[in-house]
Structures are given as structure tokens and as C-alpha cells.
PDB file of N, CA and C in Angstrom:
ATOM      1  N   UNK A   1      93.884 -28.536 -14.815  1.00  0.00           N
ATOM      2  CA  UNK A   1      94.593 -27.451 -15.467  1.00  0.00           C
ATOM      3  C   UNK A   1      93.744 -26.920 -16.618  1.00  0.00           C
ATOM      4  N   UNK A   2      93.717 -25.788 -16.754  1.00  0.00           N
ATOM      5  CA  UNK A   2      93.066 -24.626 -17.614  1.00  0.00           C
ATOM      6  C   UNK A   2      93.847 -24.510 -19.282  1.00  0.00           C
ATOM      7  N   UNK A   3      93.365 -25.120 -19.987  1.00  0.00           N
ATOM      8  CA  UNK A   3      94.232 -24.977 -21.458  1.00  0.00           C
ATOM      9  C   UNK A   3      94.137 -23.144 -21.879  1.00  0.00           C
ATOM     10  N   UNK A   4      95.003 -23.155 -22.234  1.00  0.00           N
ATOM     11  CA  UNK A   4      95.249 -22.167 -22.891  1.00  0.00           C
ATOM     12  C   UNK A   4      94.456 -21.066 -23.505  1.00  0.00           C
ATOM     13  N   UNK A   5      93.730 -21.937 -24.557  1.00  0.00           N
ATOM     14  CA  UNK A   5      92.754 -21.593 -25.444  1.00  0.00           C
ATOM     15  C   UNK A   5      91.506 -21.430 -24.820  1.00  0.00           C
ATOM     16  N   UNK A   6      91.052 -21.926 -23.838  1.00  0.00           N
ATOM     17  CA  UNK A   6      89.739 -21.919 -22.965  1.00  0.00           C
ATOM     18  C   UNK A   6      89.861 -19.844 -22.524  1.00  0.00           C
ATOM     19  N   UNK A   7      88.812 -19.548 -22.906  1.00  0.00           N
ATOM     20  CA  UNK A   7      89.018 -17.986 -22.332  1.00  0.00           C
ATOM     21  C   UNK A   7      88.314 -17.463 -20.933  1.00  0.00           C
ATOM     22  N   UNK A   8      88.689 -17.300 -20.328  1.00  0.00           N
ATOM     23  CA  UNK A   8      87.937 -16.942 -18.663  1.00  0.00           C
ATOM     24  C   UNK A   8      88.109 -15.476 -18.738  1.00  0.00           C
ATOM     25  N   UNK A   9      86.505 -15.323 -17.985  1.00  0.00           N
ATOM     26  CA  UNK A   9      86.415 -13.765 -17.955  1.00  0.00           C
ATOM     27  C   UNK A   9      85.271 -13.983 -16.907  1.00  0.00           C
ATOM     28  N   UNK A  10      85.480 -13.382 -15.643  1.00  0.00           N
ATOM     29  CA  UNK A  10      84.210 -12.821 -14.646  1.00  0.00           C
ATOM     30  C   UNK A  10      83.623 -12.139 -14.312  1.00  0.00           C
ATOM     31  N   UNK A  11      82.200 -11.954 -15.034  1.00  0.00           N
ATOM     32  CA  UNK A  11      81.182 -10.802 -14.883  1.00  0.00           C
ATOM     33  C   UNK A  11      80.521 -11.123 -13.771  1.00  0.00           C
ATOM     34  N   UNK A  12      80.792 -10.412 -13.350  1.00  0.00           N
ATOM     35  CA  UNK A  12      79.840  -9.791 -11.547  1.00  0.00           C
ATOM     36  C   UNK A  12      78.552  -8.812 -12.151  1.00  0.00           C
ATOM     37  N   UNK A  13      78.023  -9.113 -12.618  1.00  0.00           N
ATOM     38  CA  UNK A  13      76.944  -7.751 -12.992  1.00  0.00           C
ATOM     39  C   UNK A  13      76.631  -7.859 -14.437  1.00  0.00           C
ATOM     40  N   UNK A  14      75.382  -6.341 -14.802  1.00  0.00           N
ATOM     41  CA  UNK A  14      75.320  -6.010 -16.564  1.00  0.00           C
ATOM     42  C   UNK A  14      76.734  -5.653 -16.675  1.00  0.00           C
ATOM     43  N   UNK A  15      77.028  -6.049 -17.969  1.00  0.00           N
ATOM     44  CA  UNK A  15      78.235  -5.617 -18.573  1.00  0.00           C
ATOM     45  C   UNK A  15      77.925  -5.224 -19.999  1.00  0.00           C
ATOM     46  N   UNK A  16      78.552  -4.307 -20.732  1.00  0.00           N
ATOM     47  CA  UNK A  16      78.414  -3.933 -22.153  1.00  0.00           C
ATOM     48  C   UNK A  16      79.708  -3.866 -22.426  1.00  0.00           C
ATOM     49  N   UNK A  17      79.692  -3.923 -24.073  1.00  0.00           N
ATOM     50  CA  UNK A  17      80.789  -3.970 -24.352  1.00  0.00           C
ATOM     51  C   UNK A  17      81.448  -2.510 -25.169  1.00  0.00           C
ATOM     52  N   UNK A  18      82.554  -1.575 -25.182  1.00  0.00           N
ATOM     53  CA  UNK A  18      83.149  -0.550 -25.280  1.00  0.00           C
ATOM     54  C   UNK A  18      84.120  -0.676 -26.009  1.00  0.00           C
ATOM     55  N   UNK A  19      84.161   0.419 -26.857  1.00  0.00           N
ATOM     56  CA  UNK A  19      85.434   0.770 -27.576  1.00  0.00           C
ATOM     57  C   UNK A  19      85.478   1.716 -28.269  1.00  0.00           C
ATOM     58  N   UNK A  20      86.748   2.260 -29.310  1.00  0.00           N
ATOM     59  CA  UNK A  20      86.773   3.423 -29.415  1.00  0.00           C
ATOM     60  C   UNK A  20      86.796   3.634 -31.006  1.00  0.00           C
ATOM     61  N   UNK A  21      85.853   3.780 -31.879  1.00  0.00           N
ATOM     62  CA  UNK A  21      85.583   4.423 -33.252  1.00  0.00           C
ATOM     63  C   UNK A  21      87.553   4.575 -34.229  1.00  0.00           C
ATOM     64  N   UNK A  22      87.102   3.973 -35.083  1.00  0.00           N
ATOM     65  CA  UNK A  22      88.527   4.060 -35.889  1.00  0.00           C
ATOM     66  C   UNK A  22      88.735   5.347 -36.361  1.00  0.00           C
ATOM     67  N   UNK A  23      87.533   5.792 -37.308  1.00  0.00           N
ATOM     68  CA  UNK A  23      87.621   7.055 -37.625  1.00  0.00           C
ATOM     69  C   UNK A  23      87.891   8.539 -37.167  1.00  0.00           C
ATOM     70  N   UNK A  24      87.192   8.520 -35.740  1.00  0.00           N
ATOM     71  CA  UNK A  24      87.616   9.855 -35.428  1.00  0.00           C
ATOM     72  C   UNK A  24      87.968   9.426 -33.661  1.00  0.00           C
ATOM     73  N   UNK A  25      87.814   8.559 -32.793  1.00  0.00           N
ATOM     74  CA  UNK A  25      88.316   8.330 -31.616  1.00  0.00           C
ATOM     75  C   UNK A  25      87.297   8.247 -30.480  1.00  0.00           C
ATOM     76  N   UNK A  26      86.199   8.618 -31.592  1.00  0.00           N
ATOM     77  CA  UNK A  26      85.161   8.765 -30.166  1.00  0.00           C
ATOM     78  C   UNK A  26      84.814   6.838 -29.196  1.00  0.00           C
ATOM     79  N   UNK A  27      84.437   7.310 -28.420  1.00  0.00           N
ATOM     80  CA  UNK A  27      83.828   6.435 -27.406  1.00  0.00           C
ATOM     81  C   UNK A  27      82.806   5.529 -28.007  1.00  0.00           C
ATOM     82  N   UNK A  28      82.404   4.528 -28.375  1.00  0.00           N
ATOM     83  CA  UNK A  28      81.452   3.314 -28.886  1.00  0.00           C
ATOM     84  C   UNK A  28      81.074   2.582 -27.893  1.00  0.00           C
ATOM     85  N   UNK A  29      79.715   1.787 -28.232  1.00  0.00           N
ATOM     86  CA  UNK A  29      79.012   0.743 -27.313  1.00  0.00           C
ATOM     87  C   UNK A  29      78.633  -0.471 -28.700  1.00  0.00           C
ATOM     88  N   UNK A  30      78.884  -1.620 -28.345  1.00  0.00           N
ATOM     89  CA  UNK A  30      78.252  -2.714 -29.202  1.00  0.00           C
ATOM     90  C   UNK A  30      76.566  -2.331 -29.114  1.00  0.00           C
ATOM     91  N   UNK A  31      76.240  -2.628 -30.124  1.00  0.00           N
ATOM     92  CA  UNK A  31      74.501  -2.612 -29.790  1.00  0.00           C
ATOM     93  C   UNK A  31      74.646  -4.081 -29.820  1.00  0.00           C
ATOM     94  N   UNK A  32      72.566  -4.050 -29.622  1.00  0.00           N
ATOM     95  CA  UNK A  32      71.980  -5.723 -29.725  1.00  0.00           C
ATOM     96  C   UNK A  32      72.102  -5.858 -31.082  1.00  0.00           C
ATOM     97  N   UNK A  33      72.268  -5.391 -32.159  1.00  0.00           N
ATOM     98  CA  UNK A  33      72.360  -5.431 -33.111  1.00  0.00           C
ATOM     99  C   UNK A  33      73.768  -6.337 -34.332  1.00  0.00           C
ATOM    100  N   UNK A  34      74.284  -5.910 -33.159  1.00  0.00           N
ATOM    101  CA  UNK A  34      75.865  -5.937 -33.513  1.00  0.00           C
ATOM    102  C   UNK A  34      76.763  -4.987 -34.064  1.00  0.00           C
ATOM    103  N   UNK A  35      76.430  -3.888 -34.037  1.00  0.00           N
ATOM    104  CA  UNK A  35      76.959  -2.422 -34.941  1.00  0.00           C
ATOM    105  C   UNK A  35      77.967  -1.773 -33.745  1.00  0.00           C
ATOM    106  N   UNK A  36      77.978  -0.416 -34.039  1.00  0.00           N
ATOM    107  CA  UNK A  36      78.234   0.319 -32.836  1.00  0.00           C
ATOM    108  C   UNK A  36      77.079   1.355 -32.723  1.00  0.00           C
ATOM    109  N   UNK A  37      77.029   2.208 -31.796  1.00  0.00           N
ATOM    110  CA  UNK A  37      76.439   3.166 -31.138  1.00  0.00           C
ATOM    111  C   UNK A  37      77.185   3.803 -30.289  1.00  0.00           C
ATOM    112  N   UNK A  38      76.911   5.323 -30.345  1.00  0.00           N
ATOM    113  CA  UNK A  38      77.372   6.735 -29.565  1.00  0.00           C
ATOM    114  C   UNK A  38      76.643   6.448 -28.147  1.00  0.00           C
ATOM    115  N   UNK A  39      75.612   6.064 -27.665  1.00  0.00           N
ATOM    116  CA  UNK A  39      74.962   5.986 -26.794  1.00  0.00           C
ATOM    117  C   UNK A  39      75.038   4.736 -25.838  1.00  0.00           C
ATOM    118  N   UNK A  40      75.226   4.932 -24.530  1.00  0.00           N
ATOM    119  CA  UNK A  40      75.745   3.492 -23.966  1.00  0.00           C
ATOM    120  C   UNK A  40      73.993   2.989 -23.936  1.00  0.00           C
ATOM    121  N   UNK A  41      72.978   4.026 -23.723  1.00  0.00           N
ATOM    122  CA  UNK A  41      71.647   3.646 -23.392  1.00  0.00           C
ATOM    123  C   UNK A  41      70.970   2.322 -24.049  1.00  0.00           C
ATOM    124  N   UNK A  42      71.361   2.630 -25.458  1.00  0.00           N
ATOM    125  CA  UNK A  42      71.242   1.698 -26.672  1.00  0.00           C
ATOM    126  C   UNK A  42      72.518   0.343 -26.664  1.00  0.00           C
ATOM    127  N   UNK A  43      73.308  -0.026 -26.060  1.00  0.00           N
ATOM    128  CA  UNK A  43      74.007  -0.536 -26.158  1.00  0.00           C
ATOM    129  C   UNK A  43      73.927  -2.249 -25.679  1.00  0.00           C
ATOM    130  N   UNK A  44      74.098  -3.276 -25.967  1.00  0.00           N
ATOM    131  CA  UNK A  44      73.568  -4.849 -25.796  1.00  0.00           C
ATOM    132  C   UNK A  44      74.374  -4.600 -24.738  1.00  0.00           C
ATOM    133  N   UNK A  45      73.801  -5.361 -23.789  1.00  0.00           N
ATOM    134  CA  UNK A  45      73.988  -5.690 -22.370  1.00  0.00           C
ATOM    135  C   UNK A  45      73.946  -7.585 -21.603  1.00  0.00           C
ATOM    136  N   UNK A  46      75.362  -7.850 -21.370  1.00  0.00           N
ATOM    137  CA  UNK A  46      75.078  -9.139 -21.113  1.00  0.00           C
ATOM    138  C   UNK A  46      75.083  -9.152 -19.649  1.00  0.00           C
ATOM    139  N   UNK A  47      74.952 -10.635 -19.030  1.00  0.00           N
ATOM    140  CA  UNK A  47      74.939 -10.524 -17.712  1.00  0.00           C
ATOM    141  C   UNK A  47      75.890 -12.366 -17.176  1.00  0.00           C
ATOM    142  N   UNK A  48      75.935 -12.441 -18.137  1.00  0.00           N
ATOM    143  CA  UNK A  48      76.668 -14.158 -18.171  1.00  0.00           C
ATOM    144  C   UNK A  48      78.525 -14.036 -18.586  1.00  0.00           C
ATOM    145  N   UNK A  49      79.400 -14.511 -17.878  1.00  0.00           N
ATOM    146  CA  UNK A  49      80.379 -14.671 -19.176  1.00  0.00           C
ATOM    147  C   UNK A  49      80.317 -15.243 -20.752  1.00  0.00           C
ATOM    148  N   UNK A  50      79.567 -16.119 -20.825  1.00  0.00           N
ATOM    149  CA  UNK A  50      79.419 -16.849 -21.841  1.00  0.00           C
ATOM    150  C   UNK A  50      79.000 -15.430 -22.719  1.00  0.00           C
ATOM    151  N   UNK A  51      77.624 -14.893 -22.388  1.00  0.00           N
ATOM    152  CA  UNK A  51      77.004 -13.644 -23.038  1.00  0.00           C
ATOM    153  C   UNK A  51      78.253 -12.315 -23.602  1.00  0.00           C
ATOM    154  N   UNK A  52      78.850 -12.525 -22.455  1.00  0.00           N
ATOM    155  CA  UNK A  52      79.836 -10.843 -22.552  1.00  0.00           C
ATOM    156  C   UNK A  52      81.053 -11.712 -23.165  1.00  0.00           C
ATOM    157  N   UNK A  53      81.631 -12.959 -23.675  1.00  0.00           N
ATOM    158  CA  UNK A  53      82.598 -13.679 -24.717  1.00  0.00           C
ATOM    159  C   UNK A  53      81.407 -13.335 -26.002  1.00  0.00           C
ATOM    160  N   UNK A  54      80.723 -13.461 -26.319  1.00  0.00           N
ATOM    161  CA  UNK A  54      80.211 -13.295 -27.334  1.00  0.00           C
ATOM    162  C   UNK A  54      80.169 -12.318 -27.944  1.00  0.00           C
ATOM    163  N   UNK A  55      79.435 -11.213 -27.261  1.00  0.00           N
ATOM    164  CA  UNK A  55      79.570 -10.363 -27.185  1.00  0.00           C
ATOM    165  C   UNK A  55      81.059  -9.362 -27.770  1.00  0.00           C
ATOM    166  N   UNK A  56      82.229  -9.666 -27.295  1.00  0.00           N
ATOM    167  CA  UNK A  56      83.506  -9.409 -27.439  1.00  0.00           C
ATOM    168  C   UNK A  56      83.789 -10.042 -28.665  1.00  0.00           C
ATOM    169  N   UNK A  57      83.506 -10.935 -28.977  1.00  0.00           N
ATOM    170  CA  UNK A  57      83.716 -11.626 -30.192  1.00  0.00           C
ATOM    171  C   UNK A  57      83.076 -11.288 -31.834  1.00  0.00           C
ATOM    172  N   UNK A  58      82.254 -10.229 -31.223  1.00  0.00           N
ATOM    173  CA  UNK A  58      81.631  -9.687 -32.527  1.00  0.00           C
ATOM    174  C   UNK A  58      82.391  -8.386 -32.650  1.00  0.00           C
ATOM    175  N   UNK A  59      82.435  -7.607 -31.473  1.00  0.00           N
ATOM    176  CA  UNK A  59      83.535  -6.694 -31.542  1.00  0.00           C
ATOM    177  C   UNK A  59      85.051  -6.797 -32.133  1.00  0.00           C
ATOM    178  N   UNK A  60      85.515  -7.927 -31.714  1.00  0.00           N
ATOM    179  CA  UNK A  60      86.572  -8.222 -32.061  1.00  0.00           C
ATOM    180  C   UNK A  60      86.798  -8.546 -33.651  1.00  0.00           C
ATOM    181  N   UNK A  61      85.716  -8.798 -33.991  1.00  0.00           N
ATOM    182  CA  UNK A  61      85.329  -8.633 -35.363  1.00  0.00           C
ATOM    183  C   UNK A  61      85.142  -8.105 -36.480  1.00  0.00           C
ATOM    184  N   UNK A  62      85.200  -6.617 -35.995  1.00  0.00           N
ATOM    185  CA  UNK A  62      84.752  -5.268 -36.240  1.00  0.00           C
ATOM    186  C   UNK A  62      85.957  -4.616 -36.313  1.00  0.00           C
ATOM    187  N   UNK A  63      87.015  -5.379 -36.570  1.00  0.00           N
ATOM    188  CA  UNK A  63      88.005  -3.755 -35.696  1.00  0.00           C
ATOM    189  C   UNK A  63      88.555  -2.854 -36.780  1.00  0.00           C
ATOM    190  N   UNK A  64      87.631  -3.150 -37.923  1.00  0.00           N
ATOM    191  CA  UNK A  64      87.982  -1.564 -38.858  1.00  0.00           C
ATOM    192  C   UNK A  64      86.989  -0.491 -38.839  1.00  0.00           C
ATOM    193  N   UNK A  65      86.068  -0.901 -37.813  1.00  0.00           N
ATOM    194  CA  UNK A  65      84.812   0.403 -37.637  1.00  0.00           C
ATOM    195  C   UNK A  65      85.494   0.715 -36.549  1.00  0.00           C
ATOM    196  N   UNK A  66      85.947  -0.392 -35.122  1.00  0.00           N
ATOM    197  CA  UNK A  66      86.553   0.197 -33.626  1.00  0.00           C
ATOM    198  C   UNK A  66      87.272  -0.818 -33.280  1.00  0.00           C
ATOM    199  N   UNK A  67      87.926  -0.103 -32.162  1.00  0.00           N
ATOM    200  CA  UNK A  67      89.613  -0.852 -32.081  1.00  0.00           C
ATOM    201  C   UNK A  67      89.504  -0.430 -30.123  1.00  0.00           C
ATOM    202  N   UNK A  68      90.172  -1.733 -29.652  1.00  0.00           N
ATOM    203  CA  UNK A  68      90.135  -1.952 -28.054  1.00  0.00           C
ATOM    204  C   UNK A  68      89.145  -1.838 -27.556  1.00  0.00           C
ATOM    205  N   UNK A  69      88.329  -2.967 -27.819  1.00  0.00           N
ATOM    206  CA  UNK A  69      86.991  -3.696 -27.434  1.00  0.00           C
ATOM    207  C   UNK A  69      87.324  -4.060 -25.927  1.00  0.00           C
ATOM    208  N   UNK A  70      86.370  -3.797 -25.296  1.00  0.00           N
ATOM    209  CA  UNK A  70      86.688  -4.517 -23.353  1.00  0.00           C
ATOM    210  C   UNK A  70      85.414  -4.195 -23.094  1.00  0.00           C
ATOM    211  N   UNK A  71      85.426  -5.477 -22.166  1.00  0.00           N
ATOM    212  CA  UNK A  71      83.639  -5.464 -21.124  1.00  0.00           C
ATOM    213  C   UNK A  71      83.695  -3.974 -20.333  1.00  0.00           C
ATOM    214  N   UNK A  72      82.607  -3.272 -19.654  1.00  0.00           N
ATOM    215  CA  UNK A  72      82.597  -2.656 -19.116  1.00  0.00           C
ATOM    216  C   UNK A  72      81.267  -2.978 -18.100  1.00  0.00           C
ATOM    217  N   UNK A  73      81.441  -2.605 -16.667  1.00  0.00           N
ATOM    218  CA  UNK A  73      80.486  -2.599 -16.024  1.00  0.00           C
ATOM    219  C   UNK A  73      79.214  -1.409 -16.354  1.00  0.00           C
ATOM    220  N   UNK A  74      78.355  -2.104 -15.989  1.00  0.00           N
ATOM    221  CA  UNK A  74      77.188  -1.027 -16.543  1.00  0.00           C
ATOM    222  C   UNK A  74      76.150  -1.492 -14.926  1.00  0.00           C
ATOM    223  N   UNK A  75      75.053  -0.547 -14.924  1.00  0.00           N
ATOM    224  CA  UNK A  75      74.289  -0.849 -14.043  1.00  0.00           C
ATOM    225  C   UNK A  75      72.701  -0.196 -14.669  1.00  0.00           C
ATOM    226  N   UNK A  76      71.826  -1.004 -14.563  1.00  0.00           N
ATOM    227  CA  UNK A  76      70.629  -0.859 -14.995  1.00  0.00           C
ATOM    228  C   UNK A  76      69.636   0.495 -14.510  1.00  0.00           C
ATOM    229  N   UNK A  77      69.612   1.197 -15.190  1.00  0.00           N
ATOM    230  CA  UNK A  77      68.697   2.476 -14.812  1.00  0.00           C
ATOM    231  C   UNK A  77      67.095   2.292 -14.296  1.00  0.00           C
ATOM    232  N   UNK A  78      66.660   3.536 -14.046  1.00  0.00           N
ATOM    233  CA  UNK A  78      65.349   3.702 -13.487  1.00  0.00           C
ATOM    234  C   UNK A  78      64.710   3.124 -14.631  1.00  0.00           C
ATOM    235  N   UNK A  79      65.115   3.345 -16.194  1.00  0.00           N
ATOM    236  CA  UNK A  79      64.604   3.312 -17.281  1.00  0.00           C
ATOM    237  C   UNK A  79      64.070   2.205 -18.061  1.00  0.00           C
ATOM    238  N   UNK A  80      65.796   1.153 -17.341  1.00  0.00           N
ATOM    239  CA  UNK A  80      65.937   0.088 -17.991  1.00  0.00           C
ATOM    240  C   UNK A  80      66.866  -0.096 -19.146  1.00  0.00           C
ATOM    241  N   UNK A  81      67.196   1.271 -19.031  1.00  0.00           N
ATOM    242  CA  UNK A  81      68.879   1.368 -19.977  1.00  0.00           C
ATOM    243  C   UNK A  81      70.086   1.282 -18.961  1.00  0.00           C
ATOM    244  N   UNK A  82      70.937   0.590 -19.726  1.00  0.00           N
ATOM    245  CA  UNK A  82      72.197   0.596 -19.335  1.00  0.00           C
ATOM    246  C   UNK A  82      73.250   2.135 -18.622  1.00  0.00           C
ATOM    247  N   UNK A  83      73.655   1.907 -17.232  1.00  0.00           N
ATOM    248  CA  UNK A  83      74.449   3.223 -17.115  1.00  0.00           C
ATOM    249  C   UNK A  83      75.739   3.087 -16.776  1.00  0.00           C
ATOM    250  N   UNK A  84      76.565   3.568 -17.120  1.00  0.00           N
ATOM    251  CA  UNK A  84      77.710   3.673 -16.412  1.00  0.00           C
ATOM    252  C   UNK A  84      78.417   2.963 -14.835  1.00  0.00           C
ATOM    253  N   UNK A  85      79.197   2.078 -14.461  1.00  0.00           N
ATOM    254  CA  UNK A  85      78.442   2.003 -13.276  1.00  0.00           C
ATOM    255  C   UNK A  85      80.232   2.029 -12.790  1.00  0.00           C
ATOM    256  N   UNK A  86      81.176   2.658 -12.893  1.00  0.00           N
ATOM    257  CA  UNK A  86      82.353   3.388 -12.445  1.00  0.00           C
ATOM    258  C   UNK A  86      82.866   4.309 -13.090  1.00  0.00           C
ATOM    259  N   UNK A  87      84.070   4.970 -12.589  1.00  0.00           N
ATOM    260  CA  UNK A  87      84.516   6.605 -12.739  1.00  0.00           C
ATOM    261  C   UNK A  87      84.897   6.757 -13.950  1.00  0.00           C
ATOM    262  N   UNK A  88      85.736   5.381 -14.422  1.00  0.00           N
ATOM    263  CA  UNK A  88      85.922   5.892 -16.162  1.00  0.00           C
ATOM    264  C   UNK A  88      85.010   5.574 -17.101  1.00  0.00           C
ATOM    265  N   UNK A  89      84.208   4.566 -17.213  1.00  0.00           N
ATOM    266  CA  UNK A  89      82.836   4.527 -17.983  1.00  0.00           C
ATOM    267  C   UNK A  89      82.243   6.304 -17.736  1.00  0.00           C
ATOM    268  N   UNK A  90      82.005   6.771 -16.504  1.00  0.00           N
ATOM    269  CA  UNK A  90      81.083   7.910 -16.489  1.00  0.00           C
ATOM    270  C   UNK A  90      82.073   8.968 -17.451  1.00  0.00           C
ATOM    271  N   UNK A  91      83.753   8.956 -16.993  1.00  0.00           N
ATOM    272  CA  UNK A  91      84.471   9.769 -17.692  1.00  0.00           C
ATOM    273  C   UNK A  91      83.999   9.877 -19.290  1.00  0.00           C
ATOM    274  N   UNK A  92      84.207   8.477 -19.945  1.00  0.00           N
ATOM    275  CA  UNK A  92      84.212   8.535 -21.128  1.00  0.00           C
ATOM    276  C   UNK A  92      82.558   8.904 -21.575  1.00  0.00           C
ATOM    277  N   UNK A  93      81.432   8.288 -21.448  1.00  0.00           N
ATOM    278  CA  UNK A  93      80.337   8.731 -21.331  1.00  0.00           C
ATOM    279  C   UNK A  93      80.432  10.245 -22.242  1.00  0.00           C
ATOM    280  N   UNK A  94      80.875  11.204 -20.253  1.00  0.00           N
ATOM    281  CA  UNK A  94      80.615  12.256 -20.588  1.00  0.00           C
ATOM    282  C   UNK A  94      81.994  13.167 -21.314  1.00  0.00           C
ATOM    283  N   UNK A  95      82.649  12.757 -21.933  1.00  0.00           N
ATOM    284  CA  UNK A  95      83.786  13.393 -22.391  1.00  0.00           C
ATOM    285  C   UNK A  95      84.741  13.611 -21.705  1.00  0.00           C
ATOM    286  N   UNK A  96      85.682  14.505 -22.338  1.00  0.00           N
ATOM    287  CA  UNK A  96      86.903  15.330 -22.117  1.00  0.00           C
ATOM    288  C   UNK A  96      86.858  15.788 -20.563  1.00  0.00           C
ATOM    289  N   UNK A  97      87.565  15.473 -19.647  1.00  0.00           N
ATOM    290  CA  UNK A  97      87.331  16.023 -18.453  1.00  0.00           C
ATOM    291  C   UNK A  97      87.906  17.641 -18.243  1.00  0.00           C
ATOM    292  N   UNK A  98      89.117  17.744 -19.466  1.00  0.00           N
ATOM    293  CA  UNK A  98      89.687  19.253 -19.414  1.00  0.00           C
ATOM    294  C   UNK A  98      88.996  20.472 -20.530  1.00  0.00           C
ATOM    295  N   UNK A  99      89.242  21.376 -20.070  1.00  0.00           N
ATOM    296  CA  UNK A  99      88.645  22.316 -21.535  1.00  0.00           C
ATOM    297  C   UNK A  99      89.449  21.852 -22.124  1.00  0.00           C
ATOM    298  N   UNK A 100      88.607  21.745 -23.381  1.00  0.00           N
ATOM    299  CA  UNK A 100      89.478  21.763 -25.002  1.00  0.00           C
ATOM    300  C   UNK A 100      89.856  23.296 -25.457  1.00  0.00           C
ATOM    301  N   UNK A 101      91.093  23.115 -26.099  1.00  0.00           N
ATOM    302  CA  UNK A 101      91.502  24.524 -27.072  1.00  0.00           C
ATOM    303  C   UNK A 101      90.018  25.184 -27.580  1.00  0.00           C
ATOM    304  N   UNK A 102      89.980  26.483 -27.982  1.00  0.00           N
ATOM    305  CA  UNK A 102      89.451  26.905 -28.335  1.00  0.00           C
ATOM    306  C   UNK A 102      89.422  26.588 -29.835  1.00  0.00           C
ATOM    307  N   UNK A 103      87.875  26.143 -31.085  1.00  0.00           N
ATOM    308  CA  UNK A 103      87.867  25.518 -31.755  1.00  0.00           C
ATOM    309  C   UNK A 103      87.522  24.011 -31.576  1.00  0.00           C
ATOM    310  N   UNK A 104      88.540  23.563 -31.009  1.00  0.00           N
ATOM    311  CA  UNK A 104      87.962  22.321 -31.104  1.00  0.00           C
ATOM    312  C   UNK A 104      87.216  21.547 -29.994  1.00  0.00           C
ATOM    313  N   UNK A 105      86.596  20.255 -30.739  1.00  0.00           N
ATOM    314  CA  UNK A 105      85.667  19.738 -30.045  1.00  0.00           C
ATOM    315  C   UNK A 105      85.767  18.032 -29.450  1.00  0.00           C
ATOM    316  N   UNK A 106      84.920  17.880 -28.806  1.00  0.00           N
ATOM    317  CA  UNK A 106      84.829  16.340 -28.075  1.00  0.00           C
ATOM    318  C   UNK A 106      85.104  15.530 -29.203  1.00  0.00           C
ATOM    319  N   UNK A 107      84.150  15.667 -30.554  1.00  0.00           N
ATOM    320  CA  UNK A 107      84.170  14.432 -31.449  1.00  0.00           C
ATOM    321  C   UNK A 107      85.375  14.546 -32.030  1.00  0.00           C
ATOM    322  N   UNK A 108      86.363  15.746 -32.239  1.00  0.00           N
ATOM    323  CA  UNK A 108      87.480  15.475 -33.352  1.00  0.00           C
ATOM    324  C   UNK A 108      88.276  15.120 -32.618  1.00  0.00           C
TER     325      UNK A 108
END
């Protein structure tokens, strides 16, 4: 039997970790750093559970810069940066899927 406190999580793949900016709502990536970043390109990339608990755990740490931290699948580019690697990662990525009002914008 599995205690409680033991945390299970199964990464099949790169995973990064995501969430969403306190201040104005935008979209975030953990860096290797431990900060956030606008850019998933720049963003720490694990490939272990152990890696992507850690990972979450610095986020979870953070939550007066960003708030609803979660793994996300990512898949490794031509580049060697991290990409998107399903429909709502690409959603959020690339923004707003509807026009916005006139005036306003993606970041507010």
C-alpha cells in the first residue's frame, strides 16, 4: 500500500513545468534557473518523475510571482528547445484563440 504522503506522478516524455503569472495572467514556464519565463524555449525541462516533483516543488514555492503550477508535455525541437507537444500547451503558447475587443491585448 501507497502512503499518502508518497507523491506519484508519470512522465512519459520532456516535461516542463507551467503556470500562470499573478500579476497580469499571462502564461509562465519554470526556467533552469528557478524563476519564471514568457518563453517555453527557455524553460527547465525534466524527463524523470523524480526531476518534474522537483521541479513542481520550486514552483509551488513561488506562488506569489504564479499560481497553478502543472507538468506539461513538451517535445524537443530541431533546436533543442523545448515545444509544445499538445493542443492546449500550443493554445496557450500562442494566445487568445478569439479576437480580443478592440484595445485590448494578449498580456492584459
Amino acid at each position: 500500500m501507497t502512503s499518502p504522503l508518497q507523491r506519484k506522478l508519470k512522465i512519459a516524455g520532456p516535461t516542463v513545468v507551467t503556470a500562470n503569472r499573478l500579476a497580469d495572467g499571462a502564461v509562465v514556464w519554470l526556467s533552469p534557473a528557478g524563476g519564471w519565463t514568457d518563453s517555453i524555449g527557455a524553460a527547465a525541462v525534466g524527463s524523470t518523475s523524480e526531476e518534474v516533483l522537483r521541479l513542481l516543488d520550486i514552483a509551488h514555492g513561488d506562488e506569489n510571482t504564479a499560481v497553478g503550477a502543472y507538468p506539461a508535455p513538451v517535445r524537443i525541437g530541431a533546436d533543442g528547445t523545448p515545444e509544445p507537444a499538445n493542443l492546449r500547451e500550443r493554445i496557450r503558447v500562442s494566445g487568445p484563440t478569439v479576437a480580443l475587443p478592440a484595445g485590448a491585448s494578449a498580456a492584459a
